[in-house]
Protein backbone atom coordinates (compact mmCIF):
# COMPACT_ATOMS: atom_id res chain seq x y z
CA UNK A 1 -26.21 -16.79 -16.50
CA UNK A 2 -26.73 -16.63 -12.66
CA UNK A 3 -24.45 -19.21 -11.58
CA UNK A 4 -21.54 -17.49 -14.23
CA UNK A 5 -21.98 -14.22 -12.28
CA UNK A 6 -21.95 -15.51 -8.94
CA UNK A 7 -18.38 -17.33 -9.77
CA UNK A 8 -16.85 -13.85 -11.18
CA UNK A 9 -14.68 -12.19 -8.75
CA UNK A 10 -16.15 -9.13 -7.24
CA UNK A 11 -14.37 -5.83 -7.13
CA UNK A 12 -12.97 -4.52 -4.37
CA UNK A 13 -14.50 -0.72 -3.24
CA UNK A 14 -12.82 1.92 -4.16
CA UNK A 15 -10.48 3.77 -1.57
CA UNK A 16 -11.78 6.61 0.00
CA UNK A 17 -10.10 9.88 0.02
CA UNK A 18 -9.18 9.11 3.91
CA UNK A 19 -7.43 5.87 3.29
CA UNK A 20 -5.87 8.03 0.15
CA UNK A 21 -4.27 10.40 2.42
CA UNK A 22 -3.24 7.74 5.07
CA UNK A 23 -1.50 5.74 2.07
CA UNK A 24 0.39 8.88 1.44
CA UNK A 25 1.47 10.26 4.64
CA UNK A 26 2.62 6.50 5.53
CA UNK A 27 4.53 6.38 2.13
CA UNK A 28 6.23 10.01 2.79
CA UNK A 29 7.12 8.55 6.48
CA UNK A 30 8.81 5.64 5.28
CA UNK A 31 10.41 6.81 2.19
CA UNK A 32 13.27 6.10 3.05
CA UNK A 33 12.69 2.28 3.63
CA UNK A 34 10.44 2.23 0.60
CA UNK A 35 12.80 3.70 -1.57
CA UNK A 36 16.30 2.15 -0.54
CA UNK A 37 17.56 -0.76 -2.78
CA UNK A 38 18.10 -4.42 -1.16
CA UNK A 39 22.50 -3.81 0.72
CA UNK A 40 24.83 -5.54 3.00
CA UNK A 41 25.63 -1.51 3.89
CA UNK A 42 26.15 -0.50 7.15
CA UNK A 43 22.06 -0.11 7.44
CA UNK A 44 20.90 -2.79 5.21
CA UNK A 45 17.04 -3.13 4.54
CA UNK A 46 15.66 -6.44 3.98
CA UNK A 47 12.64 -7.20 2.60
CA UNK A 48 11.38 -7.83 6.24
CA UNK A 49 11.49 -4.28 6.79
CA UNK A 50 9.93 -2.90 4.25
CA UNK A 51 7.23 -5.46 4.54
CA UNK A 52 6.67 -4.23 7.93
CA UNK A 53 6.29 -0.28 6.73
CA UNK A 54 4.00 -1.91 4.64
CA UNK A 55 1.91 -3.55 7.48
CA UNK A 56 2.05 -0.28 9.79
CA UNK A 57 0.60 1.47 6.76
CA UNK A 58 -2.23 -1.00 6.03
CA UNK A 59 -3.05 -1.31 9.78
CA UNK A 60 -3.71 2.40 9.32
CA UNK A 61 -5.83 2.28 6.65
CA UNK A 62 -7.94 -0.38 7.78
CA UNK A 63 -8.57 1.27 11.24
CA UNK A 64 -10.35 3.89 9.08
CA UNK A 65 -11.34 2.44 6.28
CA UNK A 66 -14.51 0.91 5.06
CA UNK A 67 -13.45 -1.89 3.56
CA UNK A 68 -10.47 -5.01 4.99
CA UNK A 69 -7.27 -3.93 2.80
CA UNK A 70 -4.66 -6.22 2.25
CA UNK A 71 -0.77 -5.35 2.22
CA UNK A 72 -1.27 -5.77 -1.51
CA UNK A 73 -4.29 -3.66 -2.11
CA UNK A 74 -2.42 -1.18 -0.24
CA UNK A 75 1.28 -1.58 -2.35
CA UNK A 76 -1.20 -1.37 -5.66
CA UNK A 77 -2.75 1.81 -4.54
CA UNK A 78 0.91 3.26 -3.88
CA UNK A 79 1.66 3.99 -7.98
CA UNK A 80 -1.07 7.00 -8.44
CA UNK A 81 -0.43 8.40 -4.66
CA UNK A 82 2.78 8.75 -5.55
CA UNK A 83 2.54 10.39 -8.93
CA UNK A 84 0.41 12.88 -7.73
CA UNK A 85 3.23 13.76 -4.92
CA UNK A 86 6.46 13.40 -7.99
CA UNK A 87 8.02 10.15 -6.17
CA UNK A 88 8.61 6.98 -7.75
CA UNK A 89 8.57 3.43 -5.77
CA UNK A 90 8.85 1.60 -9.54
């Protein structure tokens, strides 16, 4: 029983209401990036880009956080942030 607890994955802490807001104001700062579809436009946005909003928001988080997020944890936490402020990232 032991040895089939210690090999479960353990969950991550929850995100405080700090990180919450950081998540959010990052997310309202780069809406625009977030939100813009993949173009060859006159301003295109790669993937790059918005990968590196999504760094700049995670380094913020983790400077105040209490637990090491990663770009993912941070991307996953996006959905109910964003409901509560009526945007949509889906």
């Amino acid at each position: 029983m032991a040895e089939t607890l210690s090999l479960r994955k353990k969950r991550p802490v929850n995100f405080s209401h700090e990180e919450t807001a950081l998540i959010r104001e990052g997310v309202m700062k780069f809406d625009k990036v977030l939100t813009k579809k993949f173009s060859s436009g006159s301003t295109p946005v790669t993937k790059k880009i918005q990968d590196g909003a999504w760094a700049v928001i995670t380094e913020k988080v983790n400077s105040v956080g209490r637990a090491c997020r990663t770009i993912d944890d941070v991307k996953g936490m996006r959905t109910p942030t964003l409901i509560f402020f009526g945007h949509s990232l889906i």
